[in-house]
C-alpha atoms as a PDB file:
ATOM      1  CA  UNK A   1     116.225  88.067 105.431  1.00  0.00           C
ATOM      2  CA  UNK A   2     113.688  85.790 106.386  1.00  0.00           C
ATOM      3  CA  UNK A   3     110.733  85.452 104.191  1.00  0.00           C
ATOM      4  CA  UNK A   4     106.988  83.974 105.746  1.00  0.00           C
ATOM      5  CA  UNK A   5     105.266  82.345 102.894  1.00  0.00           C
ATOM      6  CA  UNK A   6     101.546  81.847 102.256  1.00  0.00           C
ATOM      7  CA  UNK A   7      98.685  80.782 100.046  1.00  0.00           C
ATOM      8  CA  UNK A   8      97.134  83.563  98.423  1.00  0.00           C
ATOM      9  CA  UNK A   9      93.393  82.601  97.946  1.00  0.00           C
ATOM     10  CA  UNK A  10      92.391  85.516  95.972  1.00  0.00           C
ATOM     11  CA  UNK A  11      95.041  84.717  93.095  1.00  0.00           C
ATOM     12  CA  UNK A  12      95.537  81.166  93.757  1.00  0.00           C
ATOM     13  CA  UNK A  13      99.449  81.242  94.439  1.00  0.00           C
ATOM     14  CA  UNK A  14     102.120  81.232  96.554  1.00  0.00           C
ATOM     15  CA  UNK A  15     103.443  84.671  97.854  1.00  0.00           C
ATOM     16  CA  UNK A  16     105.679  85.693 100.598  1.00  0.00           C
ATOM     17  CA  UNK A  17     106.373  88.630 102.887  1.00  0.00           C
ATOM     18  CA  UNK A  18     109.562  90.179 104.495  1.00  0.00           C
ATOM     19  CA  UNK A  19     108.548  91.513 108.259  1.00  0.00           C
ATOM     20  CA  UNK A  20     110.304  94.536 108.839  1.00  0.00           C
ATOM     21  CA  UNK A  21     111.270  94.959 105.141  1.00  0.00           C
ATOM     22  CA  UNK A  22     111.271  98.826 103.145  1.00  0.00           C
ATOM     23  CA  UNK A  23     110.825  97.889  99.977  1.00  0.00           C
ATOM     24  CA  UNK A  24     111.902 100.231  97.085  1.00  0.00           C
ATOM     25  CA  UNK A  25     108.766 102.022  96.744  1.00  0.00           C
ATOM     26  CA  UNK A  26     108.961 102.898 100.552  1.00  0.00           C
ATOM     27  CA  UNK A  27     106.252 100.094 101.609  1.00  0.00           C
ATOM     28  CA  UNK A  28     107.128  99.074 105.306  1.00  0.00           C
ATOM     29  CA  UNK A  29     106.318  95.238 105.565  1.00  0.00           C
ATOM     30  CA  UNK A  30     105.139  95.262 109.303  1.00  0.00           C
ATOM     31  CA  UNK A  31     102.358  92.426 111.006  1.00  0.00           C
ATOM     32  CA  UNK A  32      99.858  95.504 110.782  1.00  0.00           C
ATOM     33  CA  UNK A  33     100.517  96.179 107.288  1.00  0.00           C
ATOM     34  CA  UNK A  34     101.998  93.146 105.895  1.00  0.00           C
ATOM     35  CA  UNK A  35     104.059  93.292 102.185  1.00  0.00           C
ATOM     36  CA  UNK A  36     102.476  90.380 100.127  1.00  0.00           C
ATOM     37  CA  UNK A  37     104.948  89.289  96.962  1.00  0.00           C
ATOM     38  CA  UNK A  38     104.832  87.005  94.430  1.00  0.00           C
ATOM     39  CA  UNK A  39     106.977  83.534  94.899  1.00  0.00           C
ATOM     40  CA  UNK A  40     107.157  80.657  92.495  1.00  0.00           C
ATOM     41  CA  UNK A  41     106.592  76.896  94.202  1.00  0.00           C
ATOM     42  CA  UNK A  42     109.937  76.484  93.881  1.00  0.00           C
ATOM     43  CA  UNK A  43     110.928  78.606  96.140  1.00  0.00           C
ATOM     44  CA  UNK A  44     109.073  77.075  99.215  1.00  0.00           C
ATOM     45  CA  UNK A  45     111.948  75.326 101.971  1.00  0.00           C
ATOM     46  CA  UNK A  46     112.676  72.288 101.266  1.00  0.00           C
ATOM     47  CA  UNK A  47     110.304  69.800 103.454  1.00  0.00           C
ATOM     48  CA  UNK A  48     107.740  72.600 102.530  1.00  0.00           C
ATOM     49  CA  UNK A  49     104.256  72.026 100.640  1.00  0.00           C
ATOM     50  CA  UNK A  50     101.388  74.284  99.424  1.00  0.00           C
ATOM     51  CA  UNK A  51      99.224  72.193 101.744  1.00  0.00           C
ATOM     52  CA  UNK A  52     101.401  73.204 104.947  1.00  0.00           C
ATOM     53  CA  UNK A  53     100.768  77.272 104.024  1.00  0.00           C
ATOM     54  CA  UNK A  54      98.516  79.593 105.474  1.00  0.00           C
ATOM     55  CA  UNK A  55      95.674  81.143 103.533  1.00  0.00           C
ATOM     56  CA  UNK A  56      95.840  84.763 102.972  1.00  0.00           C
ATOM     57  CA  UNK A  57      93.812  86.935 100.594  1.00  0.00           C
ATOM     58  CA  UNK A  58      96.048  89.412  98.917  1.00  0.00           C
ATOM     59  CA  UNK A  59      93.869  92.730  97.311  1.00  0.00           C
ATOM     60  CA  UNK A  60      95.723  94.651  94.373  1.00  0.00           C
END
């Protein structure tokens, strides 16, 4: 699975997303309705920087 990464700017961290994903709660991760999970730095591709992410803003 291939996980998209971004910055959330709402929370101030990194979180990630799985297109296509049903998560255990029966969320559908789609581009409509997009997942938004919590990711540590460290878990950013190598070559990879906050700076290169996309801002998103991520609502409880």
């Amino acid at each position: 699975m291939d996980r998209i990464f971004a910055w959330d700017d709402h929370q101030n961290r990194v979180v990630y997303r799985i297109p296509g994903h049903t998560h255990k709660d029966g969320r559908e991760d789609s581009d409509l309705s997009p997942v938004w999970l919590p990711a540590d730095e460290s878990e950013l591709p190598e070559g990879v920087s906050v700076d290169d992410l996309r801002k998103v803003t991520v609502k409880q």
